[in-house]
N, C-alpha and C. Protein backbone atom coordinates (compact mmCIF):
# COMPACT_ATOMS: atom_id res chain seq x y z
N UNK A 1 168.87 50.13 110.85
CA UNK A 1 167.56 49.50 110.66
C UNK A 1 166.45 50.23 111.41
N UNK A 2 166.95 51.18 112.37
CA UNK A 2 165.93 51.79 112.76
C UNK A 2 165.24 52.84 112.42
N UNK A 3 164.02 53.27 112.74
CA UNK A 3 162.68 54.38 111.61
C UNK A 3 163.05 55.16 112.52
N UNK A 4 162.20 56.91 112.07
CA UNK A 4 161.92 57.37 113.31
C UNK A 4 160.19 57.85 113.22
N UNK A 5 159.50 57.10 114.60
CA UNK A 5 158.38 56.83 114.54
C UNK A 5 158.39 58.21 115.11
N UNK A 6 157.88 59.46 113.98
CA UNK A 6 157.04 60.70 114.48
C UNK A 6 155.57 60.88 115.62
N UNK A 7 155.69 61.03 116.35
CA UNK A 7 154.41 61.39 117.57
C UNK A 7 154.30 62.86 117.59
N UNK A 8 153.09 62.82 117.95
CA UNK A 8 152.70 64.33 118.43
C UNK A 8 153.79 64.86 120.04
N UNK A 9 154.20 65.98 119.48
CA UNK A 9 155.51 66.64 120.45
C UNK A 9 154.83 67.22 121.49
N UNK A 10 155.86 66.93 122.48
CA UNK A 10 155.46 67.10 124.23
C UNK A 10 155.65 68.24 124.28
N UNK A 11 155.04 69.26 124.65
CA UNK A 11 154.93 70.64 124.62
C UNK A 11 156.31 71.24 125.97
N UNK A 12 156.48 70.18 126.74
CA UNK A 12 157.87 70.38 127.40
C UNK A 12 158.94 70.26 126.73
N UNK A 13 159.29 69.62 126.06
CA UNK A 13 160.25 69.68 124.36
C UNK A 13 160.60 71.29 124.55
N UNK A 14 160.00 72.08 124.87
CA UNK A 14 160.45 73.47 124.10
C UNK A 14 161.00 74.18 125.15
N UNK A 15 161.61 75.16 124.52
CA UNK A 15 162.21 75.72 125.54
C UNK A 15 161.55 76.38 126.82
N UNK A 16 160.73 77.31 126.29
CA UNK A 16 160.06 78.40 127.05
C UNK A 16 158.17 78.33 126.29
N UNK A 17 157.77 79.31 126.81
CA UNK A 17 156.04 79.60 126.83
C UNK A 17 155.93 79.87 125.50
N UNK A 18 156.71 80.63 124.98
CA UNK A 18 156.54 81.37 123.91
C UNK A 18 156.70 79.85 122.56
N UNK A 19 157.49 79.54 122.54
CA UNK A 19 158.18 78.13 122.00
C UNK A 19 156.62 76.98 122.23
N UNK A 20 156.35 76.74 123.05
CA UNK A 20 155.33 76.34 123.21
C UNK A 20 154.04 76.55 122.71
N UNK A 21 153.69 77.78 122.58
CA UNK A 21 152.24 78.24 121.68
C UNK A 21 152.54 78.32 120.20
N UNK A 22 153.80 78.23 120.35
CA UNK A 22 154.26 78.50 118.69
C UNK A 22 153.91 76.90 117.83
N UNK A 23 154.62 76.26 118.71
CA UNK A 23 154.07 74.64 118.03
C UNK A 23 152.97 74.48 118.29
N UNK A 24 152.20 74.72 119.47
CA UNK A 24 150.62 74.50 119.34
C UNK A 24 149.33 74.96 118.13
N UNK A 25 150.45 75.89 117.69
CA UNK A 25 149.98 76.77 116.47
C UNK A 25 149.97 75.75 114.84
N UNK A 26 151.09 74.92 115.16
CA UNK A 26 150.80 73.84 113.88
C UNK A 26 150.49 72.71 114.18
N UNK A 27 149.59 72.15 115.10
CA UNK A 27 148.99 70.86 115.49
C UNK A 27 149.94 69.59 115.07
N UNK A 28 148.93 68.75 114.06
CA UNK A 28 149.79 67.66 113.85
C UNK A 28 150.66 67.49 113.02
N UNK A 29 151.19 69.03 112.33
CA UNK A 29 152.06 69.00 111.15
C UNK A 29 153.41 68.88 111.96
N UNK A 30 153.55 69.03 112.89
CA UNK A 30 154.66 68.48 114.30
C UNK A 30 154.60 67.84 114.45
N UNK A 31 155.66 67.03 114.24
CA UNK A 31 155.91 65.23 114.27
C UNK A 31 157.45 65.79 115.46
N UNK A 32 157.64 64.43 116.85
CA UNK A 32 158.79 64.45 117.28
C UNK A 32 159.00 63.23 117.53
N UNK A 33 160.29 62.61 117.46
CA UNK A 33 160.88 61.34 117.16
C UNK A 33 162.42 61.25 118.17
N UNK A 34 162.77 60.02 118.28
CA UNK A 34 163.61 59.54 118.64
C UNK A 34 164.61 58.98 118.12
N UNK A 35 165.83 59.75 117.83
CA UNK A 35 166.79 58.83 116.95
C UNK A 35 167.80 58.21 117.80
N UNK A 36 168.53 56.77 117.38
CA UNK A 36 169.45 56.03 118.47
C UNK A 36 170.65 56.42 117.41
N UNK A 37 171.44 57.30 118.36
CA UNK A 37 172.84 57.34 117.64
C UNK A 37 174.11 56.61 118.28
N UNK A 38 174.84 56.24 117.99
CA UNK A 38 176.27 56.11 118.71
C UNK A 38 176.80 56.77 119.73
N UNK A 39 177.02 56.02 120.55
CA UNK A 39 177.75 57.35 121.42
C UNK A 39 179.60 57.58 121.11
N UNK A 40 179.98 56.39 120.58
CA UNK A 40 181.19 56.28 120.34
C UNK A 40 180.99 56.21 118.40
N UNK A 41 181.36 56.71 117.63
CA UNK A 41 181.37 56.52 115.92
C UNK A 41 182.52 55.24 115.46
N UNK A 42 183.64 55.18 116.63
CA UNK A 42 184.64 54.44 116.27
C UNK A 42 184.14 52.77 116.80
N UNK A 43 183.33 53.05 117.79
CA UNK A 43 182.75 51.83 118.57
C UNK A 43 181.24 51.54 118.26
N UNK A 44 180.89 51.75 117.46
CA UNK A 44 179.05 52.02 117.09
C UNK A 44 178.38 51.22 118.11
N UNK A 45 178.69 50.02 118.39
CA UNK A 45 178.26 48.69 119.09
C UNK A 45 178.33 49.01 120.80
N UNK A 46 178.84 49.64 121.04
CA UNK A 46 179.48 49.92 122.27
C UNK A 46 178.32 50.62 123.46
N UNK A 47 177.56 51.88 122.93
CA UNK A 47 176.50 52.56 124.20
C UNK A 47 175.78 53.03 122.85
N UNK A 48 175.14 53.55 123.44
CA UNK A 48 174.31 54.99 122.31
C UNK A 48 173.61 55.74 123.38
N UNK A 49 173.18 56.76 122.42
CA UNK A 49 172.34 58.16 122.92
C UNK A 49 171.37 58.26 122.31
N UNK A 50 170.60 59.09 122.81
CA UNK A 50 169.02 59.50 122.16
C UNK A 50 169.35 60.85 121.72
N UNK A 51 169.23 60.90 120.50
CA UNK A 51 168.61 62.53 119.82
C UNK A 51 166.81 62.78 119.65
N UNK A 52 166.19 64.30 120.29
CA UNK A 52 165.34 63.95 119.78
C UNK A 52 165.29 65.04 118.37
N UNK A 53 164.48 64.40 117.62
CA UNK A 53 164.33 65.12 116.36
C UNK A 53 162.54 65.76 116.31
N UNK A 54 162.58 66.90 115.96
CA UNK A 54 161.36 67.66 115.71
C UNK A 54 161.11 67.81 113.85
N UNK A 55 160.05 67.65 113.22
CA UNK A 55 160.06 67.58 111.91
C UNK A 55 158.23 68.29 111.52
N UNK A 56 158.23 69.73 111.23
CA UNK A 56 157.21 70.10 110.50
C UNK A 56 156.70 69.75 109.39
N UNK A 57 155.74 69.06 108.93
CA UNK A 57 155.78 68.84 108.14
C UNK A 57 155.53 69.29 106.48
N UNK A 58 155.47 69.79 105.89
CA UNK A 58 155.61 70.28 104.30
C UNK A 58 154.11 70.76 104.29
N UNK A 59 153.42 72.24 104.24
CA UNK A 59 151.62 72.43 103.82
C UNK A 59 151.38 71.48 102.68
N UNK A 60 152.38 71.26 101.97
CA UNK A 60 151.40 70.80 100.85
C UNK A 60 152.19 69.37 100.40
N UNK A 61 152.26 68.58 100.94
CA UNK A 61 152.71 67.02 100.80
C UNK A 61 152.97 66.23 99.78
N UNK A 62 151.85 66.72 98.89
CA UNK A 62 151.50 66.29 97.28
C UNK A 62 152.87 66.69 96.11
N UNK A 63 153.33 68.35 96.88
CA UNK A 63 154.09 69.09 95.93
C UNK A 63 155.75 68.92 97.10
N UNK A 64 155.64 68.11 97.87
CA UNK A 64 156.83 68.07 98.59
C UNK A 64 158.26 67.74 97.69
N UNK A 65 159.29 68.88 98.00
CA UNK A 65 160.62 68.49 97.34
C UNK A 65 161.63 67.80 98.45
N UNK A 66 161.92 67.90 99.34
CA UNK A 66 162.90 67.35 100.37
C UNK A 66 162.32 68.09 101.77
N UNK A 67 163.38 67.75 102.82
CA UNK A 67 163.54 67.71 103.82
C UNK A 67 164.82 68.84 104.00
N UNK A 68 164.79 70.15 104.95
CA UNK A 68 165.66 70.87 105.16
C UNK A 68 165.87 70.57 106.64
N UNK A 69 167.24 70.77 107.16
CA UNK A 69 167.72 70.68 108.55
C UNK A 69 168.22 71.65 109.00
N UNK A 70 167.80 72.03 110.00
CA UNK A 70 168.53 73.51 111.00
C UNK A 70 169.17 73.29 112.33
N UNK A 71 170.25 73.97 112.31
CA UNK A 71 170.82 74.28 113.31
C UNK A 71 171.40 75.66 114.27
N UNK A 72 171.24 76.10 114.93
CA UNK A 72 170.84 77.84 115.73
C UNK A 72 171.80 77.88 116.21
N UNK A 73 172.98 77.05 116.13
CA UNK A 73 174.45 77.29 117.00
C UNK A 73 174.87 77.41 117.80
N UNK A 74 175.40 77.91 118.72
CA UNK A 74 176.15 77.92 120.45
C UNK A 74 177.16 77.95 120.29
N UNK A 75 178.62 77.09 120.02
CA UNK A 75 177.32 75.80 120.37
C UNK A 75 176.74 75.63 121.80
N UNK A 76 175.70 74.47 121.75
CA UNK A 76 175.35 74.57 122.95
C UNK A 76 174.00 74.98 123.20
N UNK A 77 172.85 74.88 121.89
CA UNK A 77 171.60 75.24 121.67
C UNK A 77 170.93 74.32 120.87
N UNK A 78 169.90 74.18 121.56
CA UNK A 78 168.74 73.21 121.67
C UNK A 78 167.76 73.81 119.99
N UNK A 79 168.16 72.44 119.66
CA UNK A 79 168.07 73.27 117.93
C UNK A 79 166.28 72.76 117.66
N UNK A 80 165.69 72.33 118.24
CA UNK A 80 164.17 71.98 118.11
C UNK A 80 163.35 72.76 117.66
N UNK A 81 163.30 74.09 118.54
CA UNK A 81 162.40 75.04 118.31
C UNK A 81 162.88 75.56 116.95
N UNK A 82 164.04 76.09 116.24
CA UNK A 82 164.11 76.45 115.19
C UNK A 82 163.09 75.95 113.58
N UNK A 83 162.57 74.57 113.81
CA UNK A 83 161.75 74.25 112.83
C UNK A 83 160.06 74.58 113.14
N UNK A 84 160.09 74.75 114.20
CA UNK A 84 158.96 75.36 114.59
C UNK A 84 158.94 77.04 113.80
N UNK A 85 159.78 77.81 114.69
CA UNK A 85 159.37 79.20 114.34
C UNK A 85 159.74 79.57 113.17
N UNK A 86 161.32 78.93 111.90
CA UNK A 86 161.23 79.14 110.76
C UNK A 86 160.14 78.89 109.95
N UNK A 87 159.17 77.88 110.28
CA UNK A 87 157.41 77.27 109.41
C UNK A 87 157.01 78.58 109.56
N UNK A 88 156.87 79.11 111.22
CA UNK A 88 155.68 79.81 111.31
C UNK A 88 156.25 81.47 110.43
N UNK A 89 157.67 81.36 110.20
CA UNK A 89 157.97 83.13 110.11
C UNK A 89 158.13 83.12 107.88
N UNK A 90 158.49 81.55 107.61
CA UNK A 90 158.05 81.50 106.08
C UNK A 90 156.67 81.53 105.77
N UNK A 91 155.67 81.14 106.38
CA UNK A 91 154.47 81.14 106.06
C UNK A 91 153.62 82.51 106.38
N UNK A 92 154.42 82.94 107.74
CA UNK A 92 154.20 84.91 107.45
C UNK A 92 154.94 86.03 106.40
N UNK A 93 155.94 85.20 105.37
CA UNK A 93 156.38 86.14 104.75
C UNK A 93 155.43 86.83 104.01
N UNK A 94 156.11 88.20 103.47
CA UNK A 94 155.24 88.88 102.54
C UNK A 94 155.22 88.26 101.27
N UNK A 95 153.98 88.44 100.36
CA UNK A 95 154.00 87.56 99.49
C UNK A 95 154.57 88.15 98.32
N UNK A 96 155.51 89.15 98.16
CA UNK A 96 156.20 89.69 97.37
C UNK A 96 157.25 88.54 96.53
N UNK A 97 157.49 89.07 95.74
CA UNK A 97 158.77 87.80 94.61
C UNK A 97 159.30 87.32 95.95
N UNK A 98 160.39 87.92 96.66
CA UNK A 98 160.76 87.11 97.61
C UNK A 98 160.50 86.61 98.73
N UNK A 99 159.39 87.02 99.47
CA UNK A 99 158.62 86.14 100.20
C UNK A 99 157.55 85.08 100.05
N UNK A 100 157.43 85.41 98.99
CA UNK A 100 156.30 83.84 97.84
C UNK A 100 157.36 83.03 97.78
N UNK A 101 158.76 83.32 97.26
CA UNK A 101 159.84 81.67 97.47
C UNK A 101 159.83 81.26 99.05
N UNK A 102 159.99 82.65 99.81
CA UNK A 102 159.89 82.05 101.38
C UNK A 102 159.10 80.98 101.72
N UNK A 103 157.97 81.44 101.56
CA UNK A 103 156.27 80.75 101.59
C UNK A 103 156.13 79.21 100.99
N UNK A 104 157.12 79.04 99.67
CA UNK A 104 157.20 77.81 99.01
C UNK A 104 158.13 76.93 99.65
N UNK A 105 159.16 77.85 100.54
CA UNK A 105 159.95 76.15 101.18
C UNK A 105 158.87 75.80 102.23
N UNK A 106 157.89 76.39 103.19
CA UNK A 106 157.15 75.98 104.26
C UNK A 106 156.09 75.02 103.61
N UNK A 107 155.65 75.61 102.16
CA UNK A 107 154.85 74.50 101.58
C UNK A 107 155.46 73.33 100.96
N UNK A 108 156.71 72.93 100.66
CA UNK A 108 157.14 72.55 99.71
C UNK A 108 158.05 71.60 100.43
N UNK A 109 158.58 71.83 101.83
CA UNK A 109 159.50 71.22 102.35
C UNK A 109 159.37 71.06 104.01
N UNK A 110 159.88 70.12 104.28
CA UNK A 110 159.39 69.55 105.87
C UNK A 110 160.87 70.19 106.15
N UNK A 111 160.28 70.66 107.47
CA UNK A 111 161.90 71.76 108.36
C UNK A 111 162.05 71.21 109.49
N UNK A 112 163.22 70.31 109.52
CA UNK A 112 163.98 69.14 110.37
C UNK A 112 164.77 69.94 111.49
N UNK A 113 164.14 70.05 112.57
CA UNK A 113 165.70 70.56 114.05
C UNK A 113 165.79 69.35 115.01
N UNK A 114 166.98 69.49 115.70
CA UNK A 114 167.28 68.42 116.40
C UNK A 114 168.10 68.67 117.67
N UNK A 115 167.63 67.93 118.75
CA UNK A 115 168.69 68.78 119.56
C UNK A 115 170.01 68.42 119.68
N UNK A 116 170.94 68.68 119.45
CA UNK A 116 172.16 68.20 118.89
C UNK A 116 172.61 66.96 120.86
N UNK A 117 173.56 66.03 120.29
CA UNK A 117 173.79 65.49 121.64
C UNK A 117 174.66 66.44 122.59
N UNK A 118 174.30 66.01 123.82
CA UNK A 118 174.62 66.54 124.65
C UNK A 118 173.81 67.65 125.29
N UNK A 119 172.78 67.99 124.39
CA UNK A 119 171.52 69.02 124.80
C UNK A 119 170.31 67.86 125.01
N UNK A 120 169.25 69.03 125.29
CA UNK A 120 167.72 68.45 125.42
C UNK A 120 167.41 67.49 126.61
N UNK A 121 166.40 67.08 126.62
CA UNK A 121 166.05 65.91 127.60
C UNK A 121 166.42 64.56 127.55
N UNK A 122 167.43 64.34 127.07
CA UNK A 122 167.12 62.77 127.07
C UNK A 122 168.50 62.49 126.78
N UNK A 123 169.57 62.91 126.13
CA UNK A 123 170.96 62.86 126.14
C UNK A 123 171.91 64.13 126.74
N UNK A 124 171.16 64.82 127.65
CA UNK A 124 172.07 65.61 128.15
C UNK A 124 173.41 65.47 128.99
N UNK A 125 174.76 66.76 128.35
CA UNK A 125 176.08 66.82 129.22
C UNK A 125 175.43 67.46 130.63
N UNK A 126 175.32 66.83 131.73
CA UNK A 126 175.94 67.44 132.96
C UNK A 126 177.23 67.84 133.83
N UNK A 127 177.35 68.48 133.57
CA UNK A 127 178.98 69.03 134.61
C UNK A 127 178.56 69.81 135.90
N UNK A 128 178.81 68.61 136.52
CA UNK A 128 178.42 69.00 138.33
C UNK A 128 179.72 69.76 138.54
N UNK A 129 179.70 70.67 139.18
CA UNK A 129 180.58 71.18 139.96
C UNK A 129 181.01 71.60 141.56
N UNK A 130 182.09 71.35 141.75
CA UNK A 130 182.69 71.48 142.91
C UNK A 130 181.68 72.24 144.18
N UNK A 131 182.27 73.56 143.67
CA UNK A 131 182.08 74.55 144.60
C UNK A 131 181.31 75.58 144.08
N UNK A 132 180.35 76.85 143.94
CA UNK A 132 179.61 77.62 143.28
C UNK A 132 179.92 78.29 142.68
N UNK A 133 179.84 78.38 142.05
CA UNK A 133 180.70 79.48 140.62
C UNK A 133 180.42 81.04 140.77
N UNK A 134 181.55 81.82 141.01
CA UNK A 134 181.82 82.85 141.11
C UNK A 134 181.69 83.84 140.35
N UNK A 135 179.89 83.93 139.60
CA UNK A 135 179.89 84.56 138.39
C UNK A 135 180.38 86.13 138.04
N UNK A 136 181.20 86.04 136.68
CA UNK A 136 181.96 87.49 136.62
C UNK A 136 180.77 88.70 135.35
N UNK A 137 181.37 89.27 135.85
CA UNK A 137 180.44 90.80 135.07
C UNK A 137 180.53 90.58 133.60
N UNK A 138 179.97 90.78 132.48
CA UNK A 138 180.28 90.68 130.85
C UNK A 138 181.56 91.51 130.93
N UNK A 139 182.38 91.13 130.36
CA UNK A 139 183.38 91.79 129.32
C UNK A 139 182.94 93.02 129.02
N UNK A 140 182.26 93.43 128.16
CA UNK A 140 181.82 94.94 127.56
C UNK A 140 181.53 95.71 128.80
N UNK A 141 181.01 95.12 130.21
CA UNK A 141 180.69 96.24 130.89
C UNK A 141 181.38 96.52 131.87
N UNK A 142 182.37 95.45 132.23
CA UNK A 142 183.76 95.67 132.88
C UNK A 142 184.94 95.04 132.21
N UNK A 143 185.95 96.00 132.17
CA UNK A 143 187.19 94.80 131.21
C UNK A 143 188.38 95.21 131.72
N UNK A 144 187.90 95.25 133.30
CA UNK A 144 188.75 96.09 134.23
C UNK A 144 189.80 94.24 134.31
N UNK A 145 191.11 94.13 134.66
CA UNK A 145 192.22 92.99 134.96
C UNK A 145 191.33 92.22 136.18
N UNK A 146 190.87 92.85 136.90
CA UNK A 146 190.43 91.87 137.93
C UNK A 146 188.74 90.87 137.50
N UNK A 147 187.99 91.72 136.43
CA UNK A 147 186.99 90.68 136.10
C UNK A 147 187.49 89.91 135.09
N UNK A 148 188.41 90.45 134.32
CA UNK A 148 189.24 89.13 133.28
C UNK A 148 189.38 87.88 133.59
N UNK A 149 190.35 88.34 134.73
CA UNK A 149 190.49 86.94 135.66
C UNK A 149 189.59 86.21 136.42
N UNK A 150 188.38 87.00 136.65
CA UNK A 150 187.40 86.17 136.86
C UNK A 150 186.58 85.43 136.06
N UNK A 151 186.44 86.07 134.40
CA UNK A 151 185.80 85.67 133.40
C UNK A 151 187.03 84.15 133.30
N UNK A 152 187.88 83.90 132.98
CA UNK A 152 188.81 82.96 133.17
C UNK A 152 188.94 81.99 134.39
N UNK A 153 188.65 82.75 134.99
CA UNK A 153 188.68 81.53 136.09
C UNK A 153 187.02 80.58 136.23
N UNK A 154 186.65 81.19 135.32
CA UNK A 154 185.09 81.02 135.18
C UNK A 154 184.54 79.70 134.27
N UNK A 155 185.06 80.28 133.00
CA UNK A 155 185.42 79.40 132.04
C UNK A 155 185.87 77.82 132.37
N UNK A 156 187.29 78.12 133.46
CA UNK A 156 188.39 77.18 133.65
C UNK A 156 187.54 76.01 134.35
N UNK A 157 186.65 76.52 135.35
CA UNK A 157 185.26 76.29 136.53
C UNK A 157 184.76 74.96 135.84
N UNK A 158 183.64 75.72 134.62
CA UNK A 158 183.27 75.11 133.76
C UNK A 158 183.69 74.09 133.06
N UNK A 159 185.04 74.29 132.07
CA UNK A 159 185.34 73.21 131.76
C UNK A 159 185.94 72.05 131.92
N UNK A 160 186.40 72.19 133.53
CA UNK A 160 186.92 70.89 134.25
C UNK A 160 186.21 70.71 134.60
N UNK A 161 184.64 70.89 135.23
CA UNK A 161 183.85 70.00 135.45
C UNK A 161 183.29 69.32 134.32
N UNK A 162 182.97 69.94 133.17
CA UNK A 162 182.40 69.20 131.93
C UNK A 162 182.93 68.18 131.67
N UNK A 163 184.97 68.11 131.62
CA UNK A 163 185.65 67.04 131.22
C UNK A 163 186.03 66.25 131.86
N UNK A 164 185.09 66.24 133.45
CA UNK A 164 184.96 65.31 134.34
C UNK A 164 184.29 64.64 133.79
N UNK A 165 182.77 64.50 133.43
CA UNK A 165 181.92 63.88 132.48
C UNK A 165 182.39 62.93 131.76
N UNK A 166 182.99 61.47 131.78
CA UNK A 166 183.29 61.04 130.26
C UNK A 166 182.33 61.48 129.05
N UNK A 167 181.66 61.15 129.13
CA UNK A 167 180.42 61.53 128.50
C UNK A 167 180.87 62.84 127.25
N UNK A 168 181.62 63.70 127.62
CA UNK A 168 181.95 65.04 127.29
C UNK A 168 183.12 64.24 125.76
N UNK A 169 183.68 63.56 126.08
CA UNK A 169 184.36 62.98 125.15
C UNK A 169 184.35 62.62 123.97
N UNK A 170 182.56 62.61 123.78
CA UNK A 170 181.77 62.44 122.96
C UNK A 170 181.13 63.24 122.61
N UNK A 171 180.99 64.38 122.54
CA UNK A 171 180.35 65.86 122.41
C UNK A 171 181.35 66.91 121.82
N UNK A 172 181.06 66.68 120.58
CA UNK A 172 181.82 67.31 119.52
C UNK A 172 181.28 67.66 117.83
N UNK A 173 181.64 68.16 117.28
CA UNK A 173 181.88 68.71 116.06
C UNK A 173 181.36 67.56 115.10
N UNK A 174 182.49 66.73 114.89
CA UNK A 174 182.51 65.32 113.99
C UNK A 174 181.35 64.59 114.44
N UNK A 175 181.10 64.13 115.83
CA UNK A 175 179.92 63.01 116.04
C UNK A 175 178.94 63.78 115.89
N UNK A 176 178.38 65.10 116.52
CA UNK A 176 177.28 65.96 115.20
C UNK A 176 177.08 65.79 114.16
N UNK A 177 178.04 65.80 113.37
CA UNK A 177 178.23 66.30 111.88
C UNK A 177 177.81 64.58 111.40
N UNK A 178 177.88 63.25 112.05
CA UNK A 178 177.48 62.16 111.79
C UNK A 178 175.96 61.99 111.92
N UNK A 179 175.95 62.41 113.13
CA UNK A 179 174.26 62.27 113.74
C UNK A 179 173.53 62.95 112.68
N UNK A 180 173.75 64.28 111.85
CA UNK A 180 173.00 64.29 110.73
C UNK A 180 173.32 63.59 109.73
N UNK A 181 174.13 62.91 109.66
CA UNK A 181 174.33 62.25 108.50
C UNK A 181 173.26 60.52 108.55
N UNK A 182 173.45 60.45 109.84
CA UNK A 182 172.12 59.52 110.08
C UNK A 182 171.15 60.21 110.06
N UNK A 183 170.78 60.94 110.63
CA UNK A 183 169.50 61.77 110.03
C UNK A 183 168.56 61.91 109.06
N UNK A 184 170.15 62.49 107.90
CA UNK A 184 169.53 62.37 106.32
C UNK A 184 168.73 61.22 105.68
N UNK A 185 170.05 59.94 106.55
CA UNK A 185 169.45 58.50 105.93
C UNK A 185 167.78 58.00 106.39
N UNK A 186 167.46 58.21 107.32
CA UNK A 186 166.30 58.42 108.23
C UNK A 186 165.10 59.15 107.32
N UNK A 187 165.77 60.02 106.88
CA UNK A 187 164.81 61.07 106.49
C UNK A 187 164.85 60.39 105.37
N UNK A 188 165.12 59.25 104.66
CA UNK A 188 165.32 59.04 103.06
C UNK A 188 165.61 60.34 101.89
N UNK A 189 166.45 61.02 102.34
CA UNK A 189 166.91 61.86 101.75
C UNK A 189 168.42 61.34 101.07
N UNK A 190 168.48 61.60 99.91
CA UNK A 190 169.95 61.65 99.07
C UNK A 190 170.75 62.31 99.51
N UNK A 191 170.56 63.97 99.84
CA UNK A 191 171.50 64.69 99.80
C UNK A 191 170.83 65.46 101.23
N UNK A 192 171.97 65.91 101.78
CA UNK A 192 171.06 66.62 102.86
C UNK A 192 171.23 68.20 102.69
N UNK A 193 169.71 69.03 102.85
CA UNK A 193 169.87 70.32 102.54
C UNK A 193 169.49 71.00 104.22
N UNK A 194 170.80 71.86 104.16
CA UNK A 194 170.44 72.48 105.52
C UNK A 194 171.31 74.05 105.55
N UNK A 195 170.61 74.62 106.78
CA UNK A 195 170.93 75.66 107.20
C UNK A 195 171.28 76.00 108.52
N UNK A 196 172.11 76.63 108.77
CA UNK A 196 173.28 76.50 110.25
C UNK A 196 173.25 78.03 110.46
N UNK A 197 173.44 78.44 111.67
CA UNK A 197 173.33 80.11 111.99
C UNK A 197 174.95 80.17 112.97
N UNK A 198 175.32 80.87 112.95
CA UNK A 198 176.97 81.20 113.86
C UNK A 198 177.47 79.62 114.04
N UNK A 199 177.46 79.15 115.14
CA UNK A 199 178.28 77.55 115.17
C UNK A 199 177.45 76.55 113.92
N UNK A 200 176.45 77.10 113.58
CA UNK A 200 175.57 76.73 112.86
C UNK A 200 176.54 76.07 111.61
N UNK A 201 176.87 77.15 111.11
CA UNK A 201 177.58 77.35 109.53
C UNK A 201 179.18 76.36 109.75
N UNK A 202 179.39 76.60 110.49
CA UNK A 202 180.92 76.04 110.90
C UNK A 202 180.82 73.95 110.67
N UNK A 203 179.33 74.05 111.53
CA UNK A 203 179.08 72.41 111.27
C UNK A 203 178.64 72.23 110.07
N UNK A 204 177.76 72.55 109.92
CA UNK A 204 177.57 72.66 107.79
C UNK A 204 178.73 72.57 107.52
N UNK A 205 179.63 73.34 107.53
CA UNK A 205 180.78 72.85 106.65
C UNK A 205 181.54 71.69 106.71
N UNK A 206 181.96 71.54 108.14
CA UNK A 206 182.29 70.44 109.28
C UNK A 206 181.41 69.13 108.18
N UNK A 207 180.62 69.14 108.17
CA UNK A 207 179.96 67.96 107.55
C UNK A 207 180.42 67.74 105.70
């Protein structure tokens, strides 16, 4: 039963400076909202979380076909800014055959990101940890046995503190792949049309 009442987006929403002038660049065609999801899918009734959702809206409103949704992958990335800078980089395409279709989804269609749970401000995973983490060199620039084991012991660091978190229990694949599916309904959309980049594509399918 619940809407999502679009407001003008908090310019802290974004990641960085750059992210920031970029949405300042489309005023009020930036709508950001609050969706109440489940925190449990099997328990709906039980807690919930806040997603926030970012939604550009369509240049030309009149000729609007749907609502597209993006996701930038990680996982583990704050998928907001992506509807920002895909508006601004379709509406710079060249206006050649294939950058005039570019140009027509920015006019034609509102570009939905969200920060998936467990990211962003307002439903974030924290994993406090112990003791300071012993950061190891990349792989490619040492792959000598002794930073292996540090890249591993690194990892290991990480994810026992995360699955200290209950919270973490709930930060997955499937309850994503729901949260857009509330989404869609939100968005009064039938069908949901979206686009996923590396973990991106995996949840698209996932869904």
């Amino acid at each position: 039963q619940q809407t999502l009442n679009g407001q003008t987006c908090d310019a802290s929403a974004m990641e960085n400076e750059d992210d920031q002038q970029e949405l300042a660049q489309l005023g009020e065609r930036a709508q950001c909202a609050l969706m109440r999801v489940p925190l449990d899918y099997a328990e709906p009734s039980s807690a919930e979380l806040q997603v926030e959702v970012l939604k550009v809206a369509a240049e030309q409103p009149a000729q609007r076909l749907g609502a597209i949704v993006f996701n930038p992958g990680g996982p583990g990335e704050d998928g907001l800014s992506s509807a920002v800078q895909t508006s601004l980089k379709l509406a710079a395409a060249d206006p050649d055959e294939a950058g005039g279709l570019l140009q027509q989804m920015a006019r034609r269609y509102d570009l939905v990101a969200f920060s998936p749970r467990g990211m962003g401000r307002h439903s974030p995973l924290n994993c406090a940890l112990q003791d300071e983490l012993e950061l190891p060199t990349l792989f490619n620039a040492d792959s000598s046995s002794e930073n292996v084991e540090k890249i591993q012991r690194h990892a290991q660091q990480l994810a026992q503190a995360c699955a200290a978190n209950p919270m973490s229990r709930h930060i997955h694949t499937e309850a994503t792949a729901r949260d857009m599916d509330l989404l869609r309904g939100l968005l009064n959309e039938e069908k949901l049309n979206y686009i996923g980049y590396s973990y991106g594509t995996w949840l698209g399918a996932w869904y």
